[in-house]
Structures are given as structure tokens and as C-alpha cells.
C-alpha atoms as a PDB file:
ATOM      1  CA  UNK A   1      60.191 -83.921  27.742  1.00  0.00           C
ATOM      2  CA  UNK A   2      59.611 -83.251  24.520  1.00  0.00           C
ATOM      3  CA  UNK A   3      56.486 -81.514  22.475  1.00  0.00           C
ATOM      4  CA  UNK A   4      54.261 -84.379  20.718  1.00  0.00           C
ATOM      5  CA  UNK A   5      51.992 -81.412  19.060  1.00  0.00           C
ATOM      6  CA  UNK A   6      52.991 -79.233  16.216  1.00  0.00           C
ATOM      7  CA  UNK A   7      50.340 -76.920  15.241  1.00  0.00           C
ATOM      8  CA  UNK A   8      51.083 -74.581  11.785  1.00  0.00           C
ATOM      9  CA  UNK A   9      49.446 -71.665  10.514  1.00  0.00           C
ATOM     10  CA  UNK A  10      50.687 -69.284   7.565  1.00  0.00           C
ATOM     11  CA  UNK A  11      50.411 -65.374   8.496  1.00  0.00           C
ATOM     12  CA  UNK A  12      47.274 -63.480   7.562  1.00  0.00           C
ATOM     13  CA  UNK A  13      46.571 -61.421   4.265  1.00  0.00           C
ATOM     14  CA  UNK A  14      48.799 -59.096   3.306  1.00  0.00           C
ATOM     15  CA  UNK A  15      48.695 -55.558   2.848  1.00  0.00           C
ATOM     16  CA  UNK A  16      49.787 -55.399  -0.502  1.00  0.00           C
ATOM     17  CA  UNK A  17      47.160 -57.088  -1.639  1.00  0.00           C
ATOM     18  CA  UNK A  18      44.445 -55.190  -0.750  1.00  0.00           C
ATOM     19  CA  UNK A  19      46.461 -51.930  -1.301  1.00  0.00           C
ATOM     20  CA  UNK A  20      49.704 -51.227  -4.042  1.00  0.00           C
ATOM     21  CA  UNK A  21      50.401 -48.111  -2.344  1.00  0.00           C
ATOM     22  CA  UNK A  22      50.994 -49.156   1.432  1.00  0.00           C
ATOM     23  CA  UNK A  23      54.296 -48.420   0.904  1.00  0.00           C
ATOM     24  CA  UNK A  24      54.135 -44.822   0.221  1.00  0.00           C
ATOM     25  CA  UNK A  25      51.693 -44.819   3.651  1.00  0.00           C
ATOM     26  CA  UNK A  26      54.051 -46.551   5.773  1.00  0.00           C
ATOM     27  CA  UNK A  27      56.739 -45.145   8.202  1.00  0.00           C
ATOM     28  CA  UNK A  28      59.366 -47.247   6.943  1.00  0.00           C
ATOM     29  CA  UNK A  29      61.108 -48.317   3.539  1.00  0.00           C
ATOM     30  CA  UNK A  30      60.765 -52.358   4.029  1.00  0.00           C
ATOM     31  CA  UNK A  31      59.150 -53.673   0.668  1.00  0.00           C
ATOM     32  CA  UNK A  32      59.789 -56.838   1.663  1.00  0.00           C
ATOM     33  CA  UNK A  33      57.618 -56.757   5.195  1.00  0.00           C
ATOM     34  CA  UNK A  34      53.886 -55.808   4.526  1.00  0.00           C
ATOM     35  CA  UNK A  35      51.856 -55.174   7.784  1.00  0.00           C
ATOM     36  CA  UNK A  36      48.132 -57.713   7.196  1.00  0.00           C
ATOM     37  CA  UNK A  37      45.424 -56.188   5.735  1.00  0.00           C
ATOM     38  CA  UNK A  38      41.827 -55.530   6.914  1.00  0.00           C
ATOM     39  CA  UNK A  39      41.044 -59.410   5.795  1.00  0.00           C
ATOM     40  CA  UNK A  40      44.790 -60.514   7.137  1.00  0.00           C
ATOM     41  CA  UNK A  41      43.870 -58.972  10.583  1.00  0.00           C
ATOM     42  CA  UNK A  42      40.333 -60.556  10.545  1.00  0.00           C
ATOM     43  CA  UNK A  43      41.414 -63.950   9.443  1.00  0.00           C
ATOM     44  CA  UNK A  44      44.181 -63.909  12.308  1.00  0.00           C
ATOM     45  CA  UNK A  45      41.688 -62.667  14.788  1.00  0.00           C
ATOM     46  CA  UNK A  46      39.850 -66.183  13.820  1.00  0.00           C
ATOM     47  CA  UNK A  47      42.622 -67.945  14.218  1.00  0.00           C
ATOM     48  CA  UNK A  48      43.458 -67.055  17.931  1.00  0.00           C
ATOM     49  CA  UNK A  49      40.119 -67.614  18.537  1.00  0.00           C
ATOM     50  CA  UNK A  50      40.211 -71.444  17.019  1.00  0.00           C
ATOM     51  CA  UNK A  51      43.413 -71.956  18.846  1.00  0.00           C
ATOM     52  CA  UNK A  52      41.555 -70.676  22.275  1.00  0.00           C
ATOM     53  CA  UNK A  53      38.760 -73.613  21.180  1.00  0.00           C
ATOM     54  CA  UNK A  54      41.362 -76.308  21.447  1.00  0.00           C
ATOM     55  CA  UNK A  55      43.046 -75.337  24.378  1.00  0.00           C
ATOM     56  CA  UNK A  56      39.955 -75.635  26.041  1.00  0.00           C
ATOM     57  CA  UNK A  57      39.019 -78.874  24.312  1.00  0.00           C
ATOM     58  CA  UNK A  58      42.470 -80.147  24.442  1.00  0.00           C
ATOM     59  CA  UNK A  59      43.161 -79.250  28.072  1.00  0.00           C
ATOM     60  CA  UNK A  60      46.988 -78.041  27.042  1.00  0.00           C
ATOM     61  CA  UNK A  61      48.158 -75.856  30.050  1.00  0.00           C
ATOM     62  CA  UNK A  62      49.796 -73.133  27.496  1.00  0.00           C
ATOM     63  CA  UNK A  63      51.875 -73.614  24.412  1.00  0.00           C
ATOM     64  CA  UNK A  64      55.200 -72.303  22.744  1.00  0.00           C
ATOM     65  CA  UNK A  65      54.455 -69.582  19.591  1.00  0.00           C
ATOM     66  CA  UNK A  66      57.439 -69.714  17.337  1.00  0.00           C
ATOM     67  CA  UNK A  67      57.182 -66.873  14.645  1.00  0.00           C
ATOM     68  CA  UNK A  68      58.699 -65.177  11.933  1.00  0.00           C
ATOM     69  CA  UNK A  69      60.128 -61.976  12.517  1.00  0.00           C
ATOM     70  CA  UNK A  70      58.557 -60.598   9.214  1.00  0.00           C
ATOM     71  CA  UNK A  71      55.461 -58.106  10.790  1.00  0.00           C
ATOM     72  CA  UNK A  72      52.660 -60.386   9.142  1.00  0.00           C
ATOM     73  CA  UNK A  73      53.438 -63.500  11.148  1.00  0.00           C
ATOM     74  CA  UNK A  74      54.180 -61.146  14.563  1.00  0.00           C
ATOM     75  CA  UNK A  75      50.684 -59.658  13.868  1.00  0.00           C
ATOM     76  CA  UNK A  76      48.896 -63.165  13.218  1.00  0.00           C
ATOM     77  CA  UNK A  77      51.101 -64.480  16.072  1.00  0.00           C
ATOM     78  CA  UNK A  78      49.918 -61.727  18.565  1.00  0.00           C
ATOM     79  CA  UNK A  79      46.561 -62.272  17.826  1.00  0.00           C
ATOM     80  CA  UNK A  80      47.428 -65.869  19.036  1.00  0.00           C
ATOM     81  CA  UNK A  81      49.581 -64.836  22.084  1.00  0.00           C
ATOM     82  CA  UNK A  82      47.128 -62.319  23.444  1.00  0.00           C
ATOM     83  CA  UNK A  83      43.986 -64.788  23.279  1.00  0.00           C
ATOM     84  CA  UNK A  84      46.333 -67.531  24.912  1.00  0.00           C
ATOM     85  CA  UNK A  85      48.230 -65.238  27.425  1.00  0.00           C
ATOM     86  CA  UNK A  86      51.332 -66.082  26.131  1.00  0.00           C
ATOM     87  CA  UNK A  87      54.708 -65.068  24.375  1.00  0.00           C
ATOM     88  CA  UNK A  88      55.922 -65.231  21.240  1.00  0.00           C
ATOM     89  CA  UNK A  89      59.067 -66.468  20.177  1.00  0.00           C
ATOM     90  CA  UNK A  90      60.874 -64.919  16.724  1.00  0.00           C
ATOM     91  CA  UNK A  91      62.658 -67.729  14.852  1.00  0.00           C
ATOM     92  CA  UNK A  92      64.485 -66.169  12.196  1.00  0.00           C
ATOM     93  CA  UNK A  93      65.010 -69.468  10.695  1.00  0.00           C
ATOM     94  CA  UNK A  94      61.501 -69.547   9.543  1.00  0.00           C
ATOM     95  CA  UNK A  95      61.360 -66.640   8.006  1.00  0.00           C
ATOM     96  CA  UNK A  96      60.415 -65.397   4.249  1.00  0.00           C
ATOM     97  CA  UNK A  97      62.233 -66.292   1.461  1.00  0.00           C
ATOM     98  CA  UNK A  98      65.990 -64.605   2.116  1.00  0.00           C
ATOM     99  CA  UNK A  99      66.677 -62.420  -1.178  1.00  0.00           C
ATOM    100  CA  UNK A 100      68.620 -59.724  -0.111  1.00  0.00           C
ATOM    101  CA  UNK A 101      71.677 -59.800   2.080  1.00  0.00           C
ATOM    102  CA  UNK A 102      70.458 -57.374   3.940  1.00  0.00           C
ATOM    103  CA  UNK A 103      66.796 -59.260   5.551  1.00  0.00           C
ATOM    104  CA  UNK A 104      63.848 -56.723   5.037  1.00  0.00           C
ATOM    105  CA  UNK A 105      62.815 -57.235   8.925  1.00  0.00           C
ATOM    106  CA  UNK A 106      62.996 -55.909  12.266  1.00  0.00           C
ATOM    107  CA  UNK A 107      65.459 -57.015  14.966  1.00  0.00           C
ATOM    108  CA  UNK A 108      64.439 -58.555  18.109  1.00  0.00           C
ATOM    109  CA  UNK A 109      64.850 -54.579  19.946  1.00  0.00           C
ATOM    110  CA  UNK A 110      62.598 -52.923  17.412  1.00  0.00           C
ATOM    111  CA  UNK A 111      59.723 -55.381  17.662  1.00  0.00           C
ATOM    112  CA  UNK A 112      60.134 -55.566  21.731  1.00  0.00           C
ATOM    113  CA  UNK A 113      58.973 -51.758  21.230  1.00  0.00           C
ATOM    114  CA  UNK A 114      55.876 -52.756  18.899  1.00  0.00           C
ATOM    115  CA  UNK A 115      54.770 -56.055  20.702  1.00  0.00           C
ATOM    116  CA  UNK A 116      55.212 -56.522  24.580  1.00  0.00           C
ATOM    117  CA  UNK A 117      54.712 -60.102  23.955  1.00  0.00           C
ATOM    118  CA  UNK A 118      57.822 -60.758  22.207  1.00  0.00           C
ATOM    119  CA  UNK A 119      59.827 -62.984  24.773  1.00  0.00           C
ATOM    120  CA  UNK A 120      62.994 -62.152  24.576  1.00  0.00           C
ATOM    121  CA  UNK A 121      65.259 -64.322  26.178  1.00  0.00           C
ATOM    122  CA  UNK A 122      64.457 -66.707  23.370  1.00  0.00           C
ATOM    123  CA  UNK A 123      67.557 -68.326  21.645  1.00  0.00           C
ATOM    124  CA  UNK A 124      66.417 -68.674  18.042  1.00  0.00           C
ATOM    125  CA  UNK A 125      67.775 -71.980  15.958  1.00  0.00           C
ATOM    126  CA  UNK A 126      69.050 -69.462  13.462  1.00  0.00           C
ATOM    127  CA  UNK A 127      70.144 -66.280  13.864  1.00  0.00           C
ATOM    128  CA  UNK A 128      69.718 -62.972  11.417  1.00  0.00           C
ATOM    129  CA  UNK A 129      73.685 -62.915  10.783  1.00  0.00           C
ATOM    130  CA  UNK A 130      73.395 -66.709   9.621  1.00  0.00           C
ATOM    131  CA  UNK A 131      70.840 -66.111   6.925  1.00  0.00           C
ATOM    132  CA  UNK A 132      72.264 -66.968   3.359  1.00  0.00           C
ATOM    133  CA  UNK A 133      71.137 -65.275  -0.226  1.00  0.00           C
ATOM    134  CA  UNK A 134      68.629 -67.512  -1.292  1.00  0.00           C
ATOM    135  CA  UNK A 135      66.287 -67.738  -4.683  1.00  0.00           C
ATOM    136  CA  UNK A 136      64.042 -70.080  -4.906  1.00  0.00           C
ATOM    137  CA  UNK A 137      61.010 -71.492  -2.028  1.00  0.00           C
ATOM    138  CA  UNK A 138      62.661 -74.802  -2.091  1.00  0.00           C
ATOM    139  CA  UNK A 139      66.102 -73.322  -0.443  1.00  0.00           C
ATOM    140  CA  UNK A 140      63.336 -71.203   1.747  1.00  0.00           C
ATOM    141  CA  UNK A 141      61.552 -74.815   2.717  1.00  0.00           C
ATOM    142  CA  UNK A 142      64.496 -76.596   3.254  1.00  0.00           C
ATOM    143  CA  UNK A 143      66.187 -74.255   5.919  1.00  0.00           C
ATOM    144  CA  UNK A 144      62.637 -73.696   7.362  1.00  0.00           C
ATOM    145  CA  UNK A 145      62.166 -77.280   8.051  1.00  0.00           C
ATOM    146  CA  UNK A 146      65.465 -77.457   9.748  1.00  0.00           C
ATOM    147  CA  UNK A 147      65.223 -74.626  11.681  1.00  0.00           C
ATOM    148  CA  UNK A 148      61.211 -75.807  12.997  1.00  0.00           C
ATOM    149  CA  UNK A 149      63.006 -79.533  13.814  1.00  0.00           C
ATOM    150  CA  UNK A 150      65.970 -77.732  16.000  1.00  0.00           C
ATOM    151  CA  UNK A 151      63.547 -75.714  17.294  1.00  0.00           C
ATOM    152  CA  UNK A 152      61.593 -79.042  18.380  1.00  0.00           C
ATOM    153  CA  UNK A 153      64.756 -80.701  19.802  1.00  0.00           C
ATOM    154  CA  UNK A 154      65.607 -77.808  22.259  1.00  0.00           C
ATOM    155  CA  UNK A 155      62.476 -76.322  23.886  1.00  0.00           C
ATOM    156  CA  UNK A 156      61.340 -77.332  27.360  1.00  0.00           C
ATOM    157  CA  UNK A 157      57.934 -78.893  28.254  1.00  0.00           C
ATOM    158  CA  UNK A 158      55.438 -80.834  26.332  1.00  0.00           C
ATOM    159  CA  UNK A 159      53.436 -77.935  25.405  1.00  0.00           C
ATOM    160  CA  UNK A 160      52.076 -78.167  21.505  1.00  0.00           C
ATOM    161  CA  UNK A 161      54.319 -75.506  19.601  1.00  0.00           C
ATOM    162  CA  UNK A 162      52.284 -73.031  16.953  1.00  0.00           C
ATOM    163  CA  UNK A 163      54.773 -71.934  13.974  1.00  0.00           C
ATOM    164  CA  UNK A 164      53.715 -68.833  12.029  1.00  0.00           C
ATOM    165  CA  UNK A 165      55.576 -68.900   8.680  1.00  0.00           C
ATOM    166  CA  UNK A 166      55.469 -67.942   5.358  1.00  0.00           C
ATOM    167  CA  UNK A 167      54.251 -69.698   2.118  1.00  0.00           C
ATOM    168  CA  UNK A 168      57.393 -71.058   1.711  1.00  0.00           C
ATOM    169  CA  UNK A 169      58.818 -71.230   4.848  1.00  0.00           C
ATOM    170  CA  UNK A 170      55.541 -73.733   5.973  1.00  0.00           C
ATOM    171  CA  UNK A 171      56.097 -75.613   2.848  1.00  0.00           C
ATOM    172  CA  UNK A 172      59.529 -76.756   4.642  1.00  0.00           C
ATOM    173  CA  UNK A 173      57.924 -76.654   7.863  1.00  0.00           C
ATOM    174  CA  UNK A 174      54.803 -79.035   6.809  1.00  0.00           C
ATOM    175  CA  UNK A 175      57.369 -81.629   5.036  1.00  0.00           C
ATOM    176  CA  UNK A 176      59.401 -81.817   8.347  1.00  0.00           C
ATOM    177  CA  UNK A 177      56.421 -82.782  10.007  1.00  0.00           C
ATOM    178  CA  UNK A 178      55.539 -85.469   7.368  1.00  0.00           C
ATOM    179  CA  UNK A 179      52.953 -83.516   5.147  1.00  0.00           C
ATOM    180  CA  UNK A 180      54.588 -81.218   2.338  1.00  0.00           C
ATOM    181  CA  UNK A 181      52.443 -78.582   0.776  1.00  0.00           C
ATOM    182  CA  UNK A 182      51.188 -75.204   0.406  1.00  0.00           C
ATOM    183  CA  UNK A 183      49.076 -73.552   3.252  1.00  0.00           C
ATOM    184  CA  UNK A 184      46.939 -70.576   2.966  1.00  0.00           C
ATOM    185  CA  UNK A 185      46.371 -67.272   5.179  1.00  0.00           C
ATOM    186  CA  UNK A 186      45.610 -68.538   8.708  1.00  0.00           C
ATOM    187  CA  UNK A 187      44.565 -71.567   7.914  1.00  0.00           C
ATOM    188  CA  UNK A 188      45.365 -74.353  10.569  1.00  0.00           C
ATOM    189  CA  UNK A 189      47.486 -77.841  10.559  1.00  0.00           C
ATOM    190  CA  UNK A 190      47.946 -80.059  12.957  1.00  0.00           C
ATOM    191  CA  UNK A 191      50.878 -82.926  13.259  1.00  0.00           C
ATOM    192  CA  UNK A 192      51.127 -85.447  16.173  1.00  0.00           C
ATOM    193  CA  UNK A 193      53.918 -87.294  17.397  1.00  0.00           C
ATOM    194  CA  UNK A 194      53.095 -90.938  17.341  1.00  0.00           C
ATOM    195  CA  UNK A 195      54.303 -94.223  20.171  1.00  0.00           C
ATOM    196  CA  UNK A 196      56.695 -94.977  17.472  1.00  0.00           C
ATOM    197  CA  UNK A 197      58.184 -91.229  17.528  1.00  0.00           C
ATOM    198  CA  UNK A 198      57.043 -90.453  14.135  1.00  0.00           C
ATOM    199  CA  UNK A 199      55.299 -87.768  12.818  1.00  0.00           C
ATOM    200  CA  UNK A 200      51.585 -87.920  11.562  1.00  0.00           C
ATOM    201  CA  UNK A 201      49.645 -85.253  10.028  1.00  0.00           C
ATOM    202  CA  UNK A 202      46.433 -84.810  11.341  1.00  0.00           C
ATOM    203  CA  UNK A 203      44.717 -82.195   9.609  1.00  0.00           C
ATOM    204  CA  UNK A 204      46.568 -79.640   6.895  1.00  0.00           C
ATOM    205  CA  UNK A 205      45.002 -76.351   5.569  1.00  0.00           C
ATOM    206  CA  UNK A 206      41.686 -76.298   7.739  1.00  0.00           C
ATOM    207  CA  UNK A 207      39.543 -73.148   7.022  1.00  0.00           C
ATOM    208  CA  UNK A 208      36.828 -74.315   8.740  1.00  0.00           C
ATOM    209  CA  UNK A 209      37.075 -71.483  11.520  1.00  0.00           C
ATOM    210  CA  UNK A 210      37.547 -68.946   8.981  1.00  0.00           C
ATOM    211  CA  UNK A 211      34.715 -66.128   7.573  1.00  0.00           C
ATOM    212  CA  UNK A 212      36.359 -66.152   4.556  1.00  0.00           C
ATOM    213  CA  UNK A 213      37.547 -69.248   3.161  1.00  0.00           C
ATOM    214  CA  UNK A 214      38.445 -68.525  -0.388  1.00  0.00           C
ATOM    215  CA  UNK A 215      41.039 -65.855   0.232  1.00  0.00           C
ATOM    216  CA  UNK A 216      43.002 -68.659   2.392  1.00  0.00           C
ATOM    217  CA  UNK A 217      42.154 -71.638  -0.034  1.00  0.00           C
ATOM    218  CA  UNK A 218      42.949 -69.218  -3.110  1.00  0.00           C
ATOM    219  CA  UNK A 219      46.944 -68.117  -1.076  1.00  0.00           C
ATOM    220  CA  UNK A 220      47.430 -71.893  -0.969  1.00  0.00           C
ATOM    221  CA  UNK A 221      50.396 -72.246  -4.014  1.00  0.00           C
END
């Protein structure tokens, strides 16, 4: 069987914008993957609380995270994993804009050592060596939304699946799942698999089970 329930979420507040220096403070050289900020951490703390809500509303057994490799989505997706006593599953395919041809993230081995959660006999959709140069969000959205609809196609079980992405990255993710748009820090969308087989969003952006709702409607480009 396949998963009628996409849930989406964007990663929580960065670092860098609550401090320019992080950088200098950090124990590695990766511009390009900010850990979340105090807010970031808050906001995903919220989240995996919201997420424990529907379970327990919703009556799903357990459900697949799919993340980014990038540290902000692991962090926002741990948050989720740990509440849910779960795993999470790093999909470089819906991962930050790809600028460099080198990708400024972690492999699979590295994070295993920072997150036990990291389930690693996952098979991603798109692996680290097939990432291409890209410039622009749209090339970002487009391989995103590919990568989320293999993902779709090949787990097991009709668990919902949460995605943790990027700005961009959810922008492609959202349009595969009939809804395309920006979604801010931890905010919360919801797409449902209809009789017909298609794809209906439900809800897009929620804050509502967020302490600070500007921050996330404000990240929303």
C-alpha cells in the first residue's frame, strides 16, 4: 500500500539570522549548513509537539520522516522523530539549493554520529554523487518535487510521510502535491490523497501551533 498523507514542514530558524558570526563559533567550515537558532529550535520543538497532537487525533500507528541532510532540517526533524519515536530518513534529493559541486552537508556516517535516529538503511531517491550545479529555486523545486514523488512511489506502509525541506526545496515539494508556494519556519501543510488518486491540499503554511508566528509568516518568500 501506498501513503494517502503527505505532511510538509520547512526547517526551523536559522542561525545566521540571529547571529553573523556563527561561523567563526562553529567547529566546522560549512557556510552553506547553519545549525537553528534559539527561535529555530523553539519553533521545531512546537512542531513535534503539533505532529504528536495529530497522531493522537488521527490514530496513525507511526509515520515515515523524510529530511534534508542540511543540519537545520535534521534538527527540526529530530525534534519530530524523538516526540514520535521514530527515524528519520535523509533524502538528499530534497535538499537546499545545490550551488557548489561540492554539497555543503554531512554524509549519512557523520550525522549517524550526531543523531542516533538517523535510519540508515534508507535508500534515498537521489543520491549526493547525483546532485547537479544548480542556480536558481526553480531548478531546486523542480528536482525536489521529483525526488518527494519517488520517494512516495517506493516506501512501504500507509503511514503519512513528514518532509523537512528547504524554502525552495518545499516550493517543489508543495507543487507535487498540488499546492505551489512558499512555506515558512516550521510551519505545517497537509495534502491528502483523494478516491480518485489525486492530490488535495488540505491546509498549507499553518502557524497556528506556533509561539511565534511572524518569524514563520515573515520566512514565507
Amino acid at each position: 500500500m501506498m501513503c494517502d498523507i503527505v505532511y510538509l514542514t520547512r526547517h526551523g530558524a536559522r542561525i545566521d539570522t540571529e547571529d553573523s558570526r556563527w561561523l567563526s563559533k562553529c567547529d566546522h567550515n560549512r557556510r552553506d549548513d547553519p545549525h537553528l537558532s534559539s527561535n529555530g529550535k523553539v519553533g521545531a520543538h512546537e512542531l513535534a509537539r503539533k505532529m504528536k497532537q495529530l497522531q493522537q487525533e488521527d490514530g496513525w500507528e507511526t509515520i515515515h520522516i523524510v529530511s534534508s541532510p542540511y543540519l537545520r532540517c535534521i534538527e527540526t526533524a529530530n525534534e519530530v522523530a524523538t516526540a514520535l519515536n521514530t527515524t528519520i530518513k535523509v533524502e538528499p534529493g530534497i535538499g537546499e539549493v545545490n550551488s557548489s559541486q561540492n554539497p555543503g552537508f554531512l554524509d549519512i556516517t557523520k550525522l549517524k554520529e550526531q543523531f542516533d535516529l538517523i535510519d540508515t538503511t534508507y535508500k534515498p531517491a537521489l543520491n549526493r554523487a547525483e546532485l547537479t550545479l544548480e542556480y536558481s529555486d526553480g531548478a531546486c523545486a523542480q528536482r525536489s518535487g521529483n525526488s518527494a514523488k519517488s520517494v512516495i512511489e517506493c516506501l512501504r506502509g500507509d503511514y503519512p510521510v513528514l518532509f523537512v525541506g528547504h524554502g525552495a526545496s518545499c516550493l517543489g515539494i508543495a507543487g507535487e502535491f498540488g499546492r505551489r508556494g512558499y512555506v515558512g519556519y516550521t510551519s505545517l501543510s497537509k495534502f491528502v490523497r483523494d478516491d480518485e488518486r489525486s492530490w488535495k491540499c488540505i491546509k498549507f503554511g499553518d502557524v497556528s501551533h506556533l509561539s511565534d508566528k511572524q518569524t514563520s509568516l515573515d520566512s514565507a518568500w
